[in-house]
C-alpha atoms as a PDB file:
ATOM      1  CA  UNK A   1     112.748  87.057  78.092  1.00  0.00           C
ATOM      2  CA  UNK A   2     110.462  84.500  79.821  1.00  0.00           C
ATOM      3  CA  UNK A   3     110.173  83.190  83.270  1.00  0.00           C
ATOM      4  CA  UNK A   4     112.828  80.336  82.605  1.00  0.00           C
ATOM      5  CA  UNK A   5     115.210  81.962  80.499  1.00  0.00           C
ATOM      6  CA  UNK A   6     115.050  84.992  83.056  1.00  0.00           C
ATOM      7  CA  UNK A   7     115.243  82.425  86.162  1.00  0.00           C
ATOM      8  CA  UNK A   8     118.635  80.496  84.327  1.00  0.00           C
ATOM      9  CA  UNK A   9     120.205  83.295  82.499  1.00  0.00           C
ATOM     10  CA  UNK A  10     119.265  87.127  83.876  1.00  0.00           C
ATOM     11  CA  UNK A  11     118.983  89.208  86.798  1.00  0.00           C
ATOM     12  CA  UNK A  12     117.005  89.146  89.616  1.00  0.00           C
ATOM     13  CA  UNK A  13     115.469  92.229  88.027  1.00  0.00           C
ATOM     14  CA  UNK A  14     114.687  90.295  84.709  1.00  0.00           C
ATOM     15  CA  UNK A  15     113.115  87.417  86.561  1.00  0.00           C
ATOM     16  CA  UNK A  16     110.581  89.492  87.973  1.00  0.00           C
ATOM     17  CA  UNK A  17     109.938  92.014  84.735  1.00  0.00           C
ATOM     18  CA  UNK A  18     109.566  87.776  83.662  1.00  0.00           C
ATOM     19  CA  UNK A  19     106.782  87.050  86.297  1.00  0.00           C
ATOM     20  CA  UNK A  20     105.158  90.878  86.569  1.00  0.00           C
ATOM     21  CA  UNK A  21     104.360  90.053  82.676  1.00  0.00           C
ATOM     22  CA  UNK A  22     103.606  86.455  82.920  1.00  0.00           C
ATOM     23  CA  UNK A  23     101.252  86.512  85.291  1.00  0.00           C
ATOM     24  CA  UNK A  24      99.294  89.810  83.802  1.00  0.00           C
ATOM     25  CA  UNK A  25      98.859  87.906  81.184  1.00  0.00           C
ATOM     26  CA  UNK A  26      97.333  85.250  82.964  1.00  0.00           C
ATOM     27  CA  UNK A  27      95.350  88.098  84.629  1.00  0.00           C
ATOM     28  CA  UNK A  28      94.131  89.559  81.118  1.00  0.00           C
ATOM     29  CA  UNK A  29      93.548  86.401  79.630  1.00  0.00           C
ATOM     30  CA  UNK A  30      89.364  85.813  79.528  1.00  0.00           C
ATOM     31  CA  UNK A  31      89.575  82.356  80.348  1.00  0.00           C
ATOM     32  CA  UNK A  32      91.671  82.683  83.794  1.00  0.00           C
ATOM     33  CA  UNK A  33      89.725  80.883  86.063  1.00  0.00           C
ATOM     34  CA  UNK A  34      87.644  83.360  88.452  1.00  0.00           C
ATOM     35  CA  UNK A  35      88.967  81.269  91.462  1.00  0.00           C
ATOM     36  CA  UNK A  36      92.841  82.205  90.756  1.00  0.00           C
ATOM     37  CA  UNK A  37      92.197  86.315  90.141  1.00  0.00           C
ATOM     38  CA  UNK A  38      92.602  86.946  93.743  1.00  0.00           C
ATOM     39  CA  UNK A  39      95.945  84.958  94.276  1.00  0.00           C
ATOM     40  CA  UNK A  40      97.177  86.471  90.664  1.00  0.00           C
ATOM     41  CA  UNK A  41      96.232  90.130  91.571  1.00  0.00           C
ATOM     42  CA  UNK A  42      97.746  89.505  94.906  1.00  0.00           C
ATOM     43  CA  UNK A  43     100.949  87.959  93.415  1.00  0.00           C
ATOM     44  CA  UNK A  44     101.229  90.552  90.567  1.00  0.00           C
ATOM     45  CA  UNK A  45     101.074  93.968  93.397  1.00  0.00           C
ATOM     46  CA  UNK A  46     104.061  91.864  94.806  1.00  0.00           C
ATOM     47  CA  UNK A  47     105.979  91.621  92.623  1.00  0.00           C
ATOM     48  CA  UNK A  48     105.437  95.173  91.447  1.00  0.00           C
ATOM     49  CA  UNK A  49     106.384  96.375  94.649  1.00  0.00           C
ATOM     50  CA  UNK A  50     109.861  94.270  94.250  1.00  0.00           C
ATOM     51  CA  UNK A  51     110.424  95.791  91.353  1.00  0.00           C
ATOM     52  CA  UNK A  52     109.707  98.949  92.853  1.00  0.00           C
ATOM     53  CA  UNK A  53     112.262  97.939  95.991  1.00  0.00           C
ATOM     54  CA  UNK A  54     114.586  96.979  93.400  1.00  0.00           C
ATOM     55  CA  UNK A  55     114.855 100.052  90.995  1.00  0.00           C
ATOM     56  CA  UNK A  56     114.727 102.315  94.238  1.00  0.00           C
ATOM     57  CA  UNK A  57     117.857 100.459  95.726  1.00  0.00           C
ATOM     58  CA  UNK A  58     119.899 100.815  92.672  1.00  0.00           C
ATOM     59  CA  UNK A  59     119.305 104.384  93.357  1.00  0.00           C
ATOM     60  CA  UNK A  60     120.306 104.073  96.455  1.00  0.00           C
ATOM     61  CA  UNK A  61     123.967 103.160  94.486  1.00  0.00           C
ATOM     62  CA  UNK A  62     124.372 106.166  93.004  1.00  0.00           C
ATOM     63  CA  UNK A  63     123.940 108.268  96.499  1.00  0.00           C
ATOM     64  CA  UNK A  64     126.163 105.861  98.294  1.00  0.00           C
ATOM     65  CA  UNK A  65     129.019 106.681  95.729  1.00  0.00           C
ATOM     66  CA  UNK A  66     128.264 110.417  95.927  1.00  0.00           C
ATOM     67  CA  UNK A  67     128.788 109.942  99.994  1.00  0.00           C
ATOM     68  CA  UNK A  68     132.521 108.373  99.103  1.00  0.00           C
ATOM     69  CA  UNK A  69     134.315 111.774  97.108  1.00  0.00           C
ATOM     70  CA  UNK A  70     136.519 113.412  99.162  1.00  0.00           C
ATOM     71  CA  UNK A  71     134.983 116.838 100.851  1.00  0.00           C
ATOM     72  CA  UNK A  72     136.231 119.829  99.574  1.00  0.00           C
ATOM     73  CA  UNK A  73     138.965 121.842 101.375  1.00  0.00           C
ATOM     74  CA  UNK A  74     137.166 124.549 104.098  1.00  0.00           C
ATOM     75  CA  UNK A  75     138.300 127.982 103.522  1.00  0.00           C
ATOM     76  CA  UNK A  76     137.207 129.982 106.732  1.00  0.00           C
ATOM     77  CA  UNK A  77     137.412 133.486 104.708  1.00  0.00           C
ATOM     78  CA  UNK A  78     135.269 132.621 102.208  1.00  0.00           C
ATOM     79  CA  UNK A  79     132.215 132.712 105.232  1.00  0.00           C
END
């Protein structure tokens, strides 16, 4: 998916998987202009660290529904 199909039709997670790959390109690409690297590289650890945010809150889902089953009935005797 590119950056404008991700930006009109996915997630927020697709949009920047979309920009993380567009602009490594642009990173890789021999002909990048010296002057943008720094702005690029800059951009790209970003975004990296969104997705990183991201991925680690949808963990986050998974504990929160753990936290909503029902506790278990106590049984003093069985200390």
């Amino acid at each position: 998916m590119d950056v404008a199909q991700a930006a009109r039709e996915g997630t927020e997670m697709d949009l920047l998987v979309a920009m993380r790959d567009r602009i490594a390109d642009a990173i890789a690409d021999p002909d990048c202009p010296k002057r943008e690297l720094a702005s690029l590289t800059l951009r790209l650890a970003n975004i990296v660290k969104d997705i990183n945010a991201l991925k680690s809150a949808e963990g986050d889902d998974a504990i929160g529904e753990a936290a909503n089953l029902p506790d278990a009935e106590f049984d003093p005797d069985a200390l």
